[in-house]
N, C-alpha and C. Protein backbone atom coordinates (compact mmCIF):
# COMPACT_ATOMS: atom_id res chain seq x y z
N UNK A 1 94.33 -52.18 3.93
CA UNK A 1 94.76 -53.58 3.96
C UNK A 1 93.73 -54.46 4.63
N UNK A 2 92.95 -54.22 5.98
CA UNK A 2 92.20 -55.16 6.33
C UNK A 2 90.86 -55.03 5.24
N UNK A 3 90.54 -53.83 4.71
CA UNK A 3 89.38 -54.59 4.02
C UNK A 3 89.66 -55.71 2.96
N UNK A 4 90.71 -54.47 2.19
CA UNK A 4 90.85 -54.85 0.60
C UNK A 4 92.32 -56.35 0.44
N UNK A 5 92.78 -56.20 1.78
CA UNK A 5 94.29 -57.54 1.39
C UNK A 5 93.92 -57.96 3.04
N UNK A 6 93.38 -58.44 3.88
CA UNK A 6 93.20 -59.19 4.71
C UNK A 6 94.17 -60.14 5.00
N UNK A 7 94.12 -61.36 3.59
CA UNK A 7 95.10 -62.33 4.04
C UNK A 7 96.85 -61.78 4.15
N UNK A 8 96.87 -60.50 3.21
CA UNK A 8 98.17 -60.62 3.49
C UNK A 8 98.55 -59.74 4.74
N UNK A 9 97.82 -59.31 5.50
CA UNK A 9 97.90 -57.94 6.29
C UNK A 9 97.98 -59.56 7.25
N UNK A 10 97.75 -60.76 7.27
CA UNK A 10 97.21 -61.58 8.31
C UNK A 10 98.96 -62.16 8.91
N UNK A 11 99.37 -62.29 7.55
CA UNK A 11 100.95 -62.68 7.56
C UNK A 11 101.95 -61.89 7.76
N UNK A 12 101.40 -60.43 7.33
CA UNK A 12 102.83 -59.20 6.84
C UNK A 12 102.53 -58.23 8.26
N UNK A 13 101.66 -58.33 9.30
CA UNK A 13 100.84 -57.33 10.02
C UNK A 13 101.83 -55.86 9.93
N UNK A 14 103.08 -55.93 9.97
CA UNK A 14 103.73 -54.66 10.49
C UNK A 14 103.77 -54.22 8.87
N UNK A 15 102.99 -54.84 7.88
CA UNK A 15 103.53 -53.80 7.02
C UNK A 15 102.11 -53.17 6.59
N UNK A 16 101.53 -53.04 7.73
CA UNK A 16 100.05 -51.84 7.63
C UNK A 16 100.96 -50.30 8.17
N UNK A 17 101.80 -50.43 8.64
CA UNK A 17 102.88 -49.12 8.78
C UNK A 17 103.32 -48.60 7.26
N UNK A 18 103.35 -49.16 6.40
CA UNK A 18 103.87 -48.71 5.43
C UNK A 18 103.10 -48.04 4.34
N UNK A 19 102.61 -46.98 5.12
CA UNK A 19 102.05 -45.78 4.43
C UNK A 19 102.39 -45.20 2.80
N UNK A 20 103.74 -45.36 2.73
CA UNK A 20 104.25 -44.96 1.44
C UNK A 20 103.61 -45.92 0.67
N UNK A 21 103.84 -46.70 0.76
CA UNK A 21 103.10 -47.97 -0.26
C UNK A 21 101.43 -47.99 -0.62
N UNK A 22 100.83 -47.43 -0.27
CA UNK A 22 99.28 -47.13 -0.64
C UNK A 22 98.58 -47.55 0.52
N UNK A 23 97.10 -48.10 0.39
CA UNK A 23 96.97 -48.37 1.05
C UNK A 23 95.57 -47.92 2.16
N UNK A 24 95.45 -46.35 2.11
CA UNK A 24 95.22 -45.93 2.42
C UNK A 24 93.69 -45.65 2.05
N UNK A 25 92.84 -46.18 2.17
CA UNK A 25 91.70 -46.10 1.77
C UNK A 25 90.48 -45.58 2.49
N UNK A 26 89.35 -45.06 1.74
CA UNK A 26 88.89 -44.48 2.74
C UNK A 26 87.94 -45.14 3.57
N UNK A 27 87.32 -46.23 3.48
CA UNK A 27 86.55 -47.24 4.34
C UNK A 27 87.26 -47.13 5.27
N UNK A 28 88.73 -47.48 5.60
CA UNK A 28 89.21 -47.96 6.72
C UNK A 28 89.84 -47.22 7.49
N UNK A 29 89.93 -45.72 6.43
CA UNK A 29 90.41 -44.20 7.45
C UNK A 29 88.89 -43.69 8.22
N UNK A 30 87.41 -44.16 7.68
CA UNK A 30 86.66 -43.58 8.23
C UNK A 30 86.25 -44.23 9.82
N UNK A 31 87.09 -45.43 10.17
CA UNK A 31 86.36 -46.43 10.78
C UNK A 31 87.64 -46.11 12.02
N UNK A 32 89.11 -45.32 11.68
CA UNK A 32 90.06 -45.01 12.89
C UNK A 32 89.52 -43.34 13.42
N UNK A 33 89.08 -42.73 11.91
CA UNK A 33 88.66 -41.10 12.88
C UNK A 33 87.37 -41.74 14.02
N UNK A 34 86.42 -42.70 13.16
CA UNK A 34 85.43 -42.68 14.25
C UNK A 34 85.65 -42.93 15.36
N UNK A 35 87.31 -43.90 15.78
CA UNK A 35 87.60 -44.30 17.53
C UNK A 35 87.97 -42.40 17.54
N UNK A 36 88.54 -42.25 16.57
CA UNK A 36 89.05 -40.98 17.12
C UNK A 36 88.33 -39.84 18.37
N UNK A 37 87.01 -39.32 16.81
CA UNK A 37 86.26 -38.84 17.74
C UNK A 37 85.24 -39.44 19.05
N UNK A 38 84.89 -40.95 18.85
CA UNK A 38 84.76 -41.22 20.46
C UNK A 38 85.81 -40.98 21.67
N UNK A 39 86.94 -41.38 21.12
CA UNK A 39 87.77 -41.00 22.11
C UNK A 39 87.94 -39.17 22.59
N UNK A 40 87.88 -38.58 21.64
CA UNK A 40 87.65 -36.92 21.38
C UNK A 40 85.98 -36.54 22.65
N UNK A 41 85.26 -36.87 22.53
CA UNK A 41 83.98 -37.14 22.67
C UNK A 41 83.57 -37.26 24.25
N UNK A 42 84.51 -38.25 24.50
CA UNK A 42 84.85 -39.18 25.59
C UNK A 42 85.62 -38.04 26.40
N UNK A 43 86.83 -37.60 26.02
CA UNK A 43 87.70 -36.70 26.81
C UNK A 43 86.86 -35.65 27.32
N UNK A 44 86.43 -35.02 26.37
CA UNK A 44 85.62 -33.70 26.07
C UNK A 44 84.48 -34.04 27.19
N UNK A 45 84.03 -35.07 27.46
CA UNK A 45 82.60 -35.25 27.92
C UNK A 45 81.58 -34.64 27.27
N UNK A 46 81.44 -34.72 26.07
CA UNK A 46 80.65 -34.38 24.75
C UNK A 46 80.08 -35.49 24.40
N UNK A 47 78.52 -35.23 23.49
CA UNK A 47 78.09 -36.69 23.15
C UNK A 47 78.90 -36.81 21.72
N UNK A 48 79.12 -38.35 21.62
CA UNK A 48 79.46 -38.56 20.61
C UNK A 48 78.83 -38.28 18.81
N UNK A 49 77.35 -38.14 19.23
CA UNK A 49 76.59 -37.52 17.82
C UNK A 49 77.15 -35.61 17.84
N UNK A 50 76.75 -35.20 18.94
CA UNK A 50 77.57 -33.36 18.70
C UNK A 50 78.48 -33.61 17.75
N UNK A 51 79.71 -34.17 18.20
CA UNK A 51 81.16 -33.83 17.76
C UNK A 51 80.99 -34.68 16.56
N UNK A 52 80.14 -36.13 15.67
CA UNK A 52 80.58 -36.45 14.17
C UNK A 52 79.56 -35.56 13.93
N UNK A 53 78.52 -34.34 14.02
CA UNK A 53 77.07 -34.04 13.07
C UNK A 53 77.89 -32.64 13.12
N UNK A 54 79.35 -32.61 13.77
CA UNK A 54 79.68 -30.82 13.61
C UNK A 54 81.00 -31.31 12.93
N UNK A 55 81.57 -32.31 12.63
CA UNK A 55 82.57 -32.76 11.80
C UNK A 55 82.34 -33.48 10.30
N UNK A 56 80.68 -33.97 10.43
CA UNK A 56 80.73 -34.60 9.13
C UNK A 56 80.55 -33.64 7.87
N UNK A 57 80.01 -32.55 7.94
CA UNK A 57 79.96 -31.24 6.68
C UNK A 57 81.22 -30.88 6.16
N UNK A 58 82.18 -31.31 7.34
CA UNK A 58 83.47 -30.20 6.50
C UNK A 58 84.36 -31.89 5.80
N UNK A 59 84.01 -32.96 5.92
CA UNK A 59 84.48 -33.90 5.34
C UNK A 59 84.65 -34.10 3.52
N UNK A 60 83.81 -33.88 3.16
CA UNK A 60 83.29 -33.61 1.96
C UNK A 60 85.07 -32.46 1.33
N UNK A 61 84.98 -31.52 2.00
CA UNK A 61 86.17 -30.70 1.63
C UNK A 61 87.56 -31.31 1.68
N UNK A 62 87.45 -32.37 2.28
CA UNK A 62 88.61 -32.97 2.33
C UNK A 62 89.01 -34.21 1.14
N UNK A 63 88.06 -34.69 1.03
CA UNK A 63 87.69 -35.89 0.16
C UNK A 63 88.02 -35.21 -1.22
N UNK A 64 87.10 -33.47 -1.62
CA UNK A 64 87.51 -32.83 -2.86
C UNK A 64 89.19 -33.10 -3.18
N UNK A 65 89.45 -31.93 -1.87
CA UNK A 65 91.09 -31.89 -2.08
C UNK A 65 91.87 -33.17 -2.51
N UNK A 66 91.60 -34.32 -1.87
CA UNK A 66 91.93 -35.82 -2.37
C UNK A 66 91.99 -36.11 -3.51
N UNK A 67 90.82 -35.61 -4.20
CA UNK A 67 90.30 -36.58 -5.62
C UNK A 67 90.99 -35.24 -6.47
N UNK A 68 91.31 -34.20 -6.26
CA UNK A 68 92.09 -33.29 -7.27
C UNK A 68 93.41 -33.76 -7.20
N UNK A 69 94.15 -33.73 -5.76
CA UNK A 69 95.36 -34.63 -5.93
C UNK A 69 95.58 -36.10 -6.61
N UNK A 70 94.63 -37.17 -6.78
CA UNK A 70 94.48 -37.74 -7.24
C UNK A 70 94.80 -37.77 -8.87
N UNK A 71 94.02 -36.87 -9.33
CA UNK A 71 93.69 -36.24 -10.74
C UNK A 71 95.08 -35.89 -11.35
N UNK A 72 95.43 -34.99 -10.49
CA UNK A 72 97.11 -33.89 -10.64
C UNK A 72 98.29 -35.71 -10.49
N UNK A 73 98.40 -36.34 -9.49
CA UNK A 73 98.89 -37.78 -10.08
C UNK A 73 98.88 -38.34 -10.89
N UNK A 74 97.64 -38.20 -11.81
CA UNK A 74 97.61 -39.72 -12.53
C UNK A 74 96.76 -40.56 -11.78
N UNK A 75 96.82 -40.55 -10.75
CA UNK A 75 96.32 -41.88 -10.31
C UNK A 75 94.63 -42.47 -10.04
N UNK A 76 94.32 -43.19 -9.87
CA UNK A 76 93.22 -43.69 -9.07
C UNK A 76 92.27 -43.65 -10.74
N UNK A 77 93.02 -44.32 -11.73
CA UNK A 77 92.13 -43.11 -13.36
C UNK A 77 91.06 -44.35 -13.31
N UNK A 78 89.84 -43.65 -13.88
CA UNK A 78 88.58 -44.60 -14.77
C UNK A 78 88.81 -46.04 -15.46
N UNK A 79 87.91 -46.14 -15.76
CA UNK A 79 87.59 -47.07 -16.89
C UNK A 79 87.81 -46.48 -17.82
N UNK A 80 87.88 -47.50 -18.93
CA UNK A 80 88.26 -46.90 -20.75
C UNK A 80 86.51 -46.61 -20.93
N UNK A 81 86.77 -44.84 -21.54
CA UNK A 81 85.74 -44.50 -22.22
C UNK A 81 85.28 -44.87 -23.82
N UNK A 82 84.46 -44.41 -23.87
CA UNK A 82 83.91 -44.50 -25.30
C UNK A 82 85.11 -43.22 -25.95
N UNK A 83 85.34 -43.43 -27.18
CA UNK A 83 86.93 -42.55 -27.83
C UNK A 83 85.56 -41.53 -27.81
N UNK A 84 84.59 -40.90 -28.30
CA UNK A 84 83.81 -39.82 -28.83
C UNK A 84 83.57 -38.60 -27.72
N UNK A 85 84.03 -39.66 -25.97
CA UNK A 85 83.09 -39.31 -25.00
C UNK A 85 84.33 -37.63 -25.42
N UNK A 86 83.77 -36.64 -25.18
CA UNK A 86 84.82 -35.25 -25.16
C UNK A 86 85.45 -35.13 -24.02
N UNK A 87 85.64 -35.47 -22.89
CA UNK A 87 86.24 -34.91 -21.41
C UNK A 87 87.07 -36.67 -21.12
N UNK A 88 86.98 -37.66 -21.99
CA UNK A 88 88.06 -38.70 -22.37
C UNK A 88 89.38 -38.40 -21.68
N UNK A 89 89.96 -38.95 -21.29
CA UNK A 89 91.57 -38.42 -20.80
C UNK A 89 92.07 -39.62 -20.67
N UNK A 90 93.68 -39.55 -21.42
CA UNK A 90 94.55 -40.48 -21.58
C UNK A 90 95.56 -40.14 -20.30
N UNK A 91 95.55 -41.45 -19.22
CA UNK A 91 96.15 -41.37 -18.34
C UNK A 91 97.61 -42.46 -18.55
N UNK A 92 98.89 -41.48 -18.96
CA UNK A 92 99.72 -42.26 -19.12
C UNK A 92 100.35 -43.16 -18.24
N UNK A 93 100.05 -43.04 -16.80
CA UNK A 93 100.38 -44.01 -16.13
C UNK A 93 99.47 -45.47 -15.91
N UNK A 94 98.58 -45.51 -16.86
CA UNK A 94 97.79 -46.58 -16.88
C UNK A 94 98.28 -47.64 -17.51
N UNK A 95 99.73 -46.77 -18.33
CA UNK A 95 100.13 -48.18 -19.48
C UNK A 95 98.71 -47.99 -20.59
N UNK A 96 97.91 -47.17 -21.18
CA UNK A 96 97.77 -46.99 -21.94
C UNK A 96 96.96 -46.22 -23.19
N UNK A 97 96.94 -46.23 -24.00
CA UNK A 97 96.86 -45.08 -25.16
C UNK A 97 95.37 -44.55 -25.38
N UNK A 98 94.53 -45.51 -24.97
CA UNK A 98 92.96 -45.01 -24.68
C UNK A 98 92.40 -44.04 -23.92
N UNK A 99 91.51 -43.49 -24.08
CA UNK A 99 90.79 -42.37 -23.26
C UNK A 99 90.11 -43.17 -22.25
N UNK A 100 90.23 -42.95 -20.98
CA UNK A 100 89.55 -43.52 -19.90
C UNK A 100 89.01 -42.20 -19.31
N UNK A 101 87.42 -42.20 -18.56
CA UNK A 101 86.90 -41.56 -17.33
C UNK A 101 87.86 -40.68 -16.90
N UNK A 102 87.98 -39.44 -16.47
CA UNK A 102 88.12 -39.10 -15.37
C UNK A 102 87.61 -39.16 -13.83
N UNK A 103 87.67 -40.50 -13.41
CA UNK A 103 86.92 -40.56 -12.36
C UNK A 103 86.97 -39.87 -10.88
N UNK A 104 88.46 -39.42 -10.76
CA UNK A 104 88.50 -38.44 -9.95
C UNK A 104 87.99 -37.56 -9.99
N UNK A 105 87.67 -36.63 -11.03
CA UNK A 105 86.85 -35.39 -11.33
C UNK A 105 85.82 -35.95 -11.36
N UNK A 106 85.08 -37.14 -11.39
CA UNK A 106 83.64 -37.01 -10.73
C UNK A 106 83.37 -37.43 -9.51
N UNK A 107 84.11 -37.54 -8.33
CA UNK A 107 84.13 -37.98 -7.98
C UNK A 107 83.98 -36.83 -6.65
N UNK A 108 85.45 -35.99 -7.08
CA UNK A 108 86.04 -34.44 -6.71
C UNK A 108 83.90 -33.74 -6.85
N UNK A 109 83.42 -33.86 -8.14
CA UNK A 109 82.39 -33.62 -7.89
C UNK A 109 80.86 -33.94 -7.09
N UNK A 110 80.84 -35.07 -6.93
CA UNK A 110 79.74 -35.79 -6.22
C UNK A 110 80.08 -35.74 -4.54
N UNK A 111 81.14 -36.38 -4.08
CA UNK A 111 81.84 -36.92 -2.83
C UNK A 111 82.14 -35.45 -2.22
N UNK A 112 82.94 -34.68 -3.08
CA UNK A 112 83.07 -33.73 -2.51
C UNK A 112 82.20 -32.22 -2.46
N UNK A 113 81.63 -31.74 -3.82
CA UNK A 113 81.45 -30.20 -4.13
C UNK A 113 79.92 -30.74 -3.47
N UNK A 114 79.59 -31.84 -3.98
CA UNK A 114 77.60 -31.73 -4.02
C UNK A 114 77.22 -31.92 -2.51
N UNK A 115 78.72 -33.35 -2.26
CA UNK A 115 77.74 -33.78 -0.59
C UNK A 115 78.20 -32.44 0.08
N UNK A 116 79.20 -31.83 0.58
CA UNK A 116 79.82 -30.60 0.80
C UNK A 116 78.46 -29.72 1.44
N UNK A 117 77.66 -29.44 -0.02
CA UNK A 117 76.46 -28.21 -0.16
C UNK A 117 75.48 -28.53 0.38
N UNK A 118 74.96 -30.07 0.19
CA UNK A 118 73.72 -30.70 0.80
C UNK A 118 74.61 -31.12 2.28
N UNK A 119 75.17 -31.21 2.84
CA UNK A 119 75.51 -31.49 4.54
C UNK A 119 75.56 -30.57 5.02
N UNK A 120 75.75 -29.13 4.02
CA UNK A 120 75.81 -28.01 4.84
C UNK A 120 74.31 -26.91 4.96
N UNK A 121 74.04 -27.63 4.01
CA UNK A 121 72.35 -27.15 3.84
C UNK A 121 71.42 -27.95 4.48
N UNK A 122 71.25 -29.21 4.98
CA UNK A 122 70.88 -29.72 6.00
C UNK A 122 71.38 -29.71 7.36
N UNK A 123 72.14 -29.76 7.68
CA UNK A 123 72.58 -29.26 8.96
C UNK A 123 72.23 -27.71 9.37
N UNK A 124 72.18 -26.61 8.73
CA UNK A 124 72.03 -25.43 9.37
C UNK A 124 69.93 -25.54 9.48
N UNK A 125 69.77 -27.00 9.25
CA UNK A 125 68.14 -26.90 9.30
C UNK A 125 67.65 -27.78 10.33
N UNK A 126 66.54 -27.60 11.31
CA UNK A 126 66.17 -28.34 12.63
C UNK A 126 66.61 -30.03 12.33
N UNK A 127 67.23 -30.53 13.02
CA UNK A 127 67.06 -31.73 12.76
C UNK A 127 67.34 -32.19 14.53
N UNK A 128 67.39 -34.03 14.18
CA UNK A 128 67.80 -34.56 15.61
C UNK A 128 69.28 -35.13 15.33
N UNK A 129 69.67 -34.72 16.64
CA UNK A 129 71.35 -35.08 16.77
C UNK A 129 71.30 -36.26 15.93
N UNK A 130 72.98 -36.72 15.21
CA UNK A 130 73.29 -37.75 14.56
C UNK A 130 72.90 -37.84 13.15
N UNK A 131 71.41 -36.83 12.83
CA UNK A 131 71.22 -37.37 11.46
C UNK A 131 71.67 -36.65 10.27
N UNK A 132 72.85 -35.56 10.53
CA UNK A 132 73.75 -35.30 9.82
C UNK A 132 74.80 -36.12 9.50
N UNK A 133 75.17 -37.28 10.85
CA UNK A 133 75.99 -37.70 10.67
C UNK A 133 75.90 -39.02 9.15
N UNK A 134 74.27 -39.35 9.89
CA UNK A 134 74.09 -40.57 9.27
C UNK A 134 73.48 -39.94 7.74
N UNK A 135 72.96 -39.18 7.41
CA UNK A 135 73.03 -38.33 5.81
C UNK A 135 74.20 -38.83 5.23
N UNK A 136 75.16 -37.69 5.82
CA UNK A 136 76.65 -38.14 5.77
C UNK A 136 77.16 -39.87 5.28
N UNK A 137 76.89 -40.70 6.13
CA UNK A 137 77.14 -42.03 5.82
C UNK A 137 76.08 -42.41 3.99
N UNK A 138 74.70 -41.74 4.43
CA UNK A 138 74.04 -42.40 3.08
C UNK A 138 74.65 -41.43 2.35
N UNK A 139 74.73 -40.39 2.36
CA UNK A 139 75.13 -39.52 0.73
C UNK A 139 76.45 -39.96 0.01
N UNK A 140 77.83 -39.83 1.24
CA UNK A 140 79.30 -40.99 0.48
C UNK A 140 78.96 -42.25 0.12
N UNK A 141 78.36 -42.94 0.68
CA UNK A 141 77.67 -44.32 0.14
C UNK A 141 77.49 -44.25 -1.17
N UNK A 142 76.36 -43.85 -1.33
CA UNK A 142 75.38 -43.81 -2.67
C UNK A 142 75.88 -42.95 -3.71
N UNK A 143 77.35 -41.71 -3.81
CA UNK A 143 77.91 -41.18 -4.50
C UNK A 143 79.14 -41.74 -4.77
N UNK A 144 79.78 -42.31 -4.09
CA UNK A 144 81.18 -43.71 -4.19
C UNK A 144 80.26 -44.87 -5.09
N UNK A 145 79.30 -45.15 -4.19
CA UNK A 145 78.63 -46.59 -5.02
C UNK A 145 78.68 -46.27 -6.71
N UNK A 146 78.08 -44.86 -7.33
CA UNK A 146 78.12 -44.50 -8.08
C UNK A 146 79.33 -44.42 -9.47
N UNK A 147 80.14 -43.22 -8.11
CA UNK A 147 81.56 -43.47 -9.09
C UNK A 147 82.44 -44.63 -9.44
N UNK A 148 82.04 -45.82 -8.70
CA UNK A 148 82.49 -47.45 -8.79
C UNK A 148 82.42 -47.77 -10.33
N UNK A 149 81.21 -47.01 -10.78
CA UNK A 149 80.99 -47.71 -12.34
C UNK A 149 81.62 -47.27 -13.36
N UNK A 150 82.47 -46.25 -12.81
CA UNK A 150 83.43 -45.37 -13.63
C UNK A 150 84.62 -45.69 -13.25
N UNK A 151 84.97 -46.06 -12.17
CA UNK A 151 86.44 -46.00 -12.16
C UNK A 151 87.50 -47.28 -12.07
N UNK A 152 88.33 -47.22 -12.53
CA UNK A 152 89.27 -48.63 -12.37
C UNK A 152 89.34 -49.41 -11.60
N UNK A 153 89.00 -50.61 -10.90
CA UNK A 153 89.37 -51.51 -10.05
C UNK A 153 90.72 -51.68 -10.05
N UNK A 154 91.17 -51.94 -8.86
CA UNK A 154 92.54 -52.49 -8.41
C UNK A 154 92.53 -53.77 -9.31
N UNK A 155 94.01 -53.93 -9.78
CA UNK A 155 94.52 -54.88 -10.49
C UNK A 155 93.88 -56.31 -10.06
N UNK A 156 94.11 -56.78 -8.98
CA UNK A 156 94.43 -57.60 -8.13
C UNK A 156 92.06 -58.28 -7.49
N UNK A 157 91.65 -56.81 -8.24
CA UNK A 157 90.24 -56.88 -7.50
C UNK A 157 89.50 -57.19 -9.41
N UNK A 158 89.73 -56.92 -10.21
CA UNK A 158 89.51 -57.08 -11.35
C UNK A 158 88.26 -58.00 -12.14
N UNK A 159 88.68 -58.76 -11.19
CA UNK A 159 87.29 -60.33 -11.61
C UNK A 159 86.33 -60.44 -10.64
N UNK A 160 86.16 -59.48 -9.42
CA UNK A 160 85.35 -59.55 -8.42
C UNK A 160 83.73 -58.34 -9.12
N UNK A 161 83.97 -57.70 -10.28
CA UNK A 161 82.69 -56.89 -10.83
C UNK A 161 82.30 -58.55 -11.41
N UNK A 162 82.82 -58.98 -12.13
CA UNK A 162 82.51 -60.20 -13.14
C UNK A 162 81.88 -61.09 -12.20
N UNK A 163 82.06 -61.61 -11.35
CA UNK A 163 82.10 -62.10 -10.78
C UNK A 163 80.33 -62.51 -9.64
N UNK A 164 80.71 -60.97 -8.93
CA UNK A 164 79.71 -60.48 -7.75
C UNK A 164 78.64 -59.81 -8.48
N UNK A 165 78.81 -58.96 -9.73
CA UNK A 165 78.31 -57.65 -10.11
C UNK A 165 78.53 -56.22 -9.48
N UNK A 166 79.44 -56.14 -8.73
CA UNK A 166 79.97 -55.10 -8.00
C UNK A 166 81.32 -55.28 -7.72
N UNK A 167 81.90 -54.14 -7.45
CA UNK A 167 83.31 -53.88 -7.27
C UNK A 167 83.36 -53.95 -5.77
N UNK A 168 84.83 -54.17 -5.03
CA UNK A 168 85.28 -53.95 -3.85
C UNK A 168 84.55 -52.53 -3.08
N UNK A 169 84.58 -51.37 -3.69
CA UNK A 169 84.09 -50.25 -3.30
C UNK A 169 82.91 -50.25 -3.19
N UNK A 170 82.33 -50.78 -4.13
CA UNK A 170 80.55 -50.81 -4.05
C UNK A 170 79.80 -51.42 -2.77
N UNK A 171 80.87 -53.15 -2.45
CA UNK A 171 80.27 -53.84 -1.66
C UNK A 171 80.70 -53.28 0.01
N UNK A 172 81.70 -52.30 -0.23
CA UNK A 172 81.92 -51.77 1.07
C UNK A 172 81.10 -50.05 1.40
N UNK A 173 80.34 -50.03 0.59
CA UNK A 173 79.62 -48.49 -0.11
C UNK A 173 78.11 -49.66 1.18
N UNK A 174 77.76 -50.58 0.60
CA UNK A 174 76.19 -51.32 1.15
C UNK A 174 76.43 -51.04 2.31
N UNK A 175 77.25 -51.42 3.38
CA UNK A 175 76.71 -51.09 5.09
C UNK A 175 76.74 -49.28 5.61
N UNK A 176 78.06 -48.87 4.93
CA UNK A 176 77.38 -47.55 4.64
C UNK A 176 76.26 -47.08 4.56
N UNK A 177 75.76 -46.88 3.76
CA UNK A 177 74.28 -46.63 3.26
C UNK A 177 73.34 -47.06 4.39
N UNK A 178 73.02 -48.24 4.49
CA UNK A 178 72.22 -49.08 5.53
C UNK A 178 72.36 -48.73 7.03
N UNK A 179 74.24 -48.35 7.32
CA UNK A 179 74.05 -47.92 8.70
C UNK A 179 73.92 -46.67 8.82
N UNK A 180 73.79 -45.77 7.78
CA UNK A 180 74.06 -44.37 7.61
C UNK A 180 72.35 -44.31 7.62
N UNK A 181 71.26 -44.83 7.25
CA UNK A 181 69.32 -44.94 7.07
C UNK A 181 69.76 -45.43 8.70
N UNK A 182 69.92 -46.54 9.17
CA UNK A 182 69.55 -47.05 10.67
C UNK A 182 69.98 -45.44 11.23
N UNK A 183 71.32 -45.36 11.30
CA UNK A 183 71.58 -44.10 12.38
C UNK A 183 70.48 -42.70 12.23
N UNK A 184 70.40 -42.28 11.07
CA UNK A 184 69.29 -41.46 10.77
C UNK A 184 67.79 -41.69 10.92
N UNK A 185 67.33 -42.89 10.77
CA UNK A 185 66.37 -43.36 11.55
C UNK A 185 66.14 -43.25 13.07
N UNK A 186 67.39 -44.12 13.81
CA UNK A 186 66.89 -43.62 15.46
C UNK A 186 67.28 -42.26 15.79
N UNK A 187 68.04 -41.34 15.22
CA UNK A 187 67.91 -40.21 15.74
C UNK A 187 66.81 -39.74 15.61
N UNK A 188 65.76 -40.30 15.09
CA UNK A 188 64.72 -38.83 14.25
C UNK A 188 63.60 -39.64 15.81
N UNK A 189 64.57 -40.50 16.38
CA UNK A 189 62.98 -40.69 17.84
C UNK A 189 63.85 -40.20 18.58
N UNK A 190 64.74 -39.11 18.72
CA UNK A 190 64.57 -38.12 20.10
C UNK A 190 63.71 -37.14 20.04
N UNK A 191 63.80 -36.66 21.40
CA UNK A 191 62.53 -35.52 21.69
C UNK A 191 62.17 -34.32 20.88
N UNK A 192 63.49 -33.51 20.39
CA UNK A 192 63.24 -32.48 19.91
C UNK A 192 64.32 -32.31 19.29
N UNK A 193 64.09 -31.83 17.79
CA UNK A 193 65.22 -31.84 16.88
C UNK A 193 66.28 -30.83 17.67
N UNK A 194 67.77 -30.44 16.71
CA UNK A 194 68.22 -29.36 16.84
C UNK A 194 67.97 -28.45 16.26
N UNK A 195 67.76 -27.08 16.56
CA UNK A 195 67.50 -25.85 16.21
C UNK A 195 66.14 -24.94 15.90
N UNK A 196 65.31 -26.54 16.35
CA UNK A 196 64.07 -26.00 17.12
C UNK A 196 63.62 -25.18 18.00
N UNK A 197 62.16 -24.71 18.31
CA UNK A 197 61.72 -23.94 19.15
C UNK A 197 61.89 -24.63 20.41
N UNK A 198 61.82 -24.27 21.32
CA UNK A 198 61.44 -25.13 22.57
C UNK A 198 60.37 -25.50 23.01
N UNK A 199 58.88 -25.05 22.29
CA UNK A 199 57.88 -25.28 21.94
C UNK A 199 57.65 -26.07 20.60
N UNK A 200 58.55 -26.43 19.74
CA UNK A 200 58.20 -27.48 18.87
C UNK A 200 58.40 -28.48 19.10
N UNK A 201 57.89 -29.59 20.08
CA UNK A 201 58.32 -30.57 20.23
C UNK A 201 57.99 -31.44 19.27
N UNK A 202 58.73 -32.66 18.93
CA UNK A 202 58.51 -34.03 17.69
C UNK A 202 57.62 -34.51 18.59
């Protein structure tokens, strides 16, 4: 609600409780785990890069599970495909008879199976604290930014591609990306990566 309905979250505030009703997006679930784990971080007396660069790999697995439930709904479906495309799927809760994207299943694929393999294949390799995290930020970025061009806009968001040239998701995909390069940038000026020698210093 605060990204995507602002004004009405401005008037309705108590009905950001109302979970059943949707809502739930992931810009604005990634932005309460992050008080989370500061607060996690904080308790722990842990730095706050440890605890997101040992939590951001297994994210990816969660996001899969999402976009299959998604899929198994109905919901969250594509854009109308080309009728020829073969993997086409008529999502009857769309209201209608055309083959649209499966955009969950690419989505299930990029967001989840690929970043998944590459966060977990960079991380078990020397790096400096945080820049798993911030990978993490550019790889969902730039694989959401992606699946944007496939998948349905919210009713209500519809004239904002026409409009901007990008969808709601896309334009919230840009600081992503950007703060996900900054954070990976200043980590890479500490002293010595992780899982270095103690003689390899940067």
């Amino acid at each position: 609600m605060l990204f995507y309905k602002p004004g009405f979250l401005l008037f309705h505030p108590l009905e950001i409780f109302s979970v059943w009703k949707g809502g739930m997006s992931f810009h604005g679930g990634l932005l309460g785990v992050a008080v989370a784990m500061a607060l996690f971080a904080w308790l722990r007396k842990r730095s706050f890069w440890d605890v997101t660069d040992l939590i951001a790999p297994c994210v990816p697995t969660g996001l899969a599970s999402g976009r299959i439930g998604n899929f198994i709904n109905g919901e969250l479906w594509g854009r109308f495909a080309d009728p020829s495309l073969p993997w086409g799927m008529v999502f009857p809760q769309s209201g209608s008879p055309l083959p649209r994207h499966p955009s969950q299943l690419y989505e299930f694929g990029m967001e989840g199976l690929l970043l998944f393999m590459l966060l977990w294949w960079y991380g078990s390799k020397p790096r400096w604290a945080g820049q798993v995290s911030g990978a993490f930020l550019m790889g969902y970025g730039c694989f959401r930014f992606i699946a944007e061009y496939f998948r349905e806009p919210d009713a209500f968001l519809r004239d904002l591609p026409a409009t901007t040239g990008l969808s709601m998701g896309q334009w919230l995909c840009v600081p992503m990306i950007v703060g996900g390069a900054l954070v990976w940038a200043w980590a890479s000026r500490r002293a010595r990566p992780i899982g270095a020698s103690a003689g390899a210093q940067a």
